[in-house]
C-alpha atoms as a PDB file:
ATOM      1  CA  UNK A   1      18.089  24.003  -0.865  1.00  0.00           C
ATOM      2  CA  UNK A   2      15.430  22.410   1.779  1.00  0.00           C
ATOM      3  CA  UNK A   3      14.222  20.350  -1.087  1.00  0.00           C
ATOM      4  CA  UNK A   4      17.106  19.122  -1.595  1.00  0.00           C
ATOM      5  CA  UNK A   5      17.854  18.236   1.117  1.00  0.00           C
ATOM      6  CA  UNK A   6      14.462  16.398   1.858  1.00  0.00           C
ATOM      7  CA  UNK A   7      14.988  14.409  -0.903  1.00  0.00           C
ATOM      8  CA  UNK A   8      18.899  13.282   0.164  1.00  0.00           C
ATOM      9  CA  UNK A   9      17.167  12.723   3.760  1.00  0.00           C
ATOM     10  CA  UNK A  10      14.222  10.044   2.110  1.00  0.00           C
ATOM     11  CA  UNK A  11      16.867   8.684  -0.304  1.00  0.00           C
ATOM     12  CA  UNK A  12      18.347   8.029   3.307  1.00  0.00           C
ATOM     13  CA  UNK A  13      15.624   6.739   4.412  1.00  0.00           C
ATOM     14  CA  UNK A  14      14.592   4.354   1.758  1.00  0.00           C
ATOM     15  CA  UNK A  15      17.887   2.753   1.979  1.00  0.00           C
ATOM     16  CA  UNK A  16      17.657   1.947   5.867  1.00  0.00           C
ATOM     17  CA  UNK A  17      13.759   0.846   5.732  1.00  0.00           C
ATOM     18  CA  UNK A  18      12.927  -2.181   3.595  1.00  0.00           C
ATOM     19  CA  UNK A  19       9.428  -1.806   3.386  1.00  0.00           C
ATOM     20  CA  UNK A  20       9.323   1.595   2.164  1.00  0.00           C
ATOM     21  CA  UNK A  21      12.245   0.845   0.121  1.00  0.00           C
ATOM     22  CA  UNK A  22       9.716  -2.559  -1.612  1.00  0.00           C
ATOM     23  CA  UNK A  23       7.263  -0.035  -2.020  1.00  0.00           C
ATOM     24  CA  UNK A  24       9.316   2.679  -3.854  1.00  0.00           C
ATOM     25  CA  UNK A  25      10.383   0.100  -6.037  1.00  0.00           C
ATOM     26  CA  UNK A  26       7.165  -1.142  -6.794  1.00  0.00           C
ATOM     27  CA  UNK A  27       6.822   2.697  -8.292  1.00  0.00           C
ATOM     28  CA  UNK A  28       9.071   1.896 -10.686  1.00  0.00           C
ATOM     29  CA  UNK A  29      10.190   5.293 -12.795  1.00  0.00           C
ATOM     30  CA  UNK A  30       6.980   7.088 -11.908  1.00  0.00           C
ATOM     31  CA  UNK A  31       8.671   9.699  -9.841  1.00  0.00           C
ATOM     32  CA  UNK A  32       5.411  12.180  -9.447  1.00  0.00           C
ATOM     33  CA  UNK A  33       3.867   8.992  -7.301  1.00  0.00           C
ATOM     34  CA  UNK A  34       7.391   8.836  -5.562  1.00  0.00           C
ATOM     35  CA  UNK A  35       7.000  12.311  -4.308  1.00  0.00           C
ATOM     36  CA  UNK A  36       3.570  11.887  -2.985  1.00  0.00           C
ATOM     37  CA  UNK A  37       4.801   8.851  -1.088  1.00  0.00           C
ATOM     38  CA  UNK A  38       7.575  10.944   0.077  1.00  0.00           C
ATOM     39  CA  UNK A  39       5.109  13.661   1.044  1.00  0.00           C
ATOM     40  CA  UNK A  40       3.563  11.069   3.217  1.00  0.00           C
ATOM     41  CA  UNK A  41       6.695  10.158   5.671  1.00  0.00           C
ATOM     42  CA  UNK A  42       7.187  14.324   5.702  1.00  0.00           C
ATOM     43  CA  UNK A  43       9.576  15.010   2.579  1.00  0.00           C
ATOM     44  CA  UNK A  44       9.053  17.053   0.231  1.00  0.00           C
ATOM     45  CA  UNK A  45      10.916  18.036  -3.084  1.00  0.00           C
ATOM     46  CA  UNK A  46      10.688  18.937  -6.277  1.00  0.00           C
ATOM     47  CA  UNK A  47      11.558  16.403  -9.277  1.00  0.00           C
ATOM     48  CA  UNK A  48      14.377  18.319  -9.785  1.00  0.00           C
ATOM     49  CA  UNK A  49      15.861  18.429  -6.733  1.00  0.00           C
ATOM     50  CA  UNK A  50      15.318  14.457  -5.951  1.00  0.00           C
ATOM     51  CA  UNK A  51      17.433  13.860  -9.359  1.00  0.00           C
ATOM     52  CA  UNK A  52      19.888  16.116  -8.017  1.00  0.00           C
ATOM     53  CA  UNK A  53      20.010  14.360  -5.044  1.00  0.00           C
ATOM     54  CA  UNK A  54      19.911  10.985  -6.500  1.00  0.00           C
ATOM     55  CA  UNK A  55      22.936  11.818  -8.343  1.00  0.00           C
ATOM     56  CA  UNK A  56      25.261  13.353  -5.604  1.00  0.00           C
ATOM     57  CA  UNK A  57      24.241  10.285  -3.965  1.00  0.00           C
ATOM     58  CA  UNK A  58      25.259   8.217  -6.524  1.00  0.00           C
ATOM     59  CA  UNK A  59      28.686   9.734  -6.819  1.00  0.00           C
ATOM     60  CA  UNK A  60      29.245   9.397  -3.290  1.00  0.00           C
ATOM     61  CA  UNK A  61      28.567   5.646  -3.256  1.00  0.00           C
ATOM     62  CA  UNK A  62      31.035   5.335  -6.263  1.00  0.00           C
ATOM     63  CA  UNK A  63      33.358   7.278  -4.504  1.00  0.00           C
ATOM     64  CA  UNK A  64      33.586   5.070  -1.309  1.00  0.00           C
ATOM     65  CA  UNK A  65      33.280   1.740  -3.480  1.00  0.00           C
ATOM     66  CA  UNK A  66      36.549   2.796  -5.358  1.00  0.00           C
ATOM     67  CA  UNK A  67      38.041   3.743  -2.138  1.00  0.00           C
ATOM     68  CA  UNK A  68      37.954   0.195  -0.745  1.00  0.00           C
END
């Protein structure tokens, strides 16, 4: 569950810091290099919990765009 929660928390965090968010893009879909970057700033996750976490994330934006 702390994984998971690591990853929501950098997901966070890449949102609200554009150049961390520039250089996860420049990762593209290479998501072992994403979690070493992660590692870096202090998160760490597994692959499986990040797509989790990605995807409850996901919903929830979804969520509050339909709510508008």
């Amino acid at each position: 569950m702390m994984s998971q929660e690591n990853a929501t928390k950098f997901i966070i965090k890449v949102q609200t810091d554009e150049s961390l968010r520039l250089r996860v893009s420049a990762l593209g879909q290479d998501l072992e290099s994403l979690r070493k970057l992660a590692a870096r700033y202090g998160f760490e996750f597994s692959a499986q919990d990040f797509q989790t976490s990605i995807k409850q994330h996901y919903q929830l934006l979804i969520r509050s765009a339909s709510a508008t």
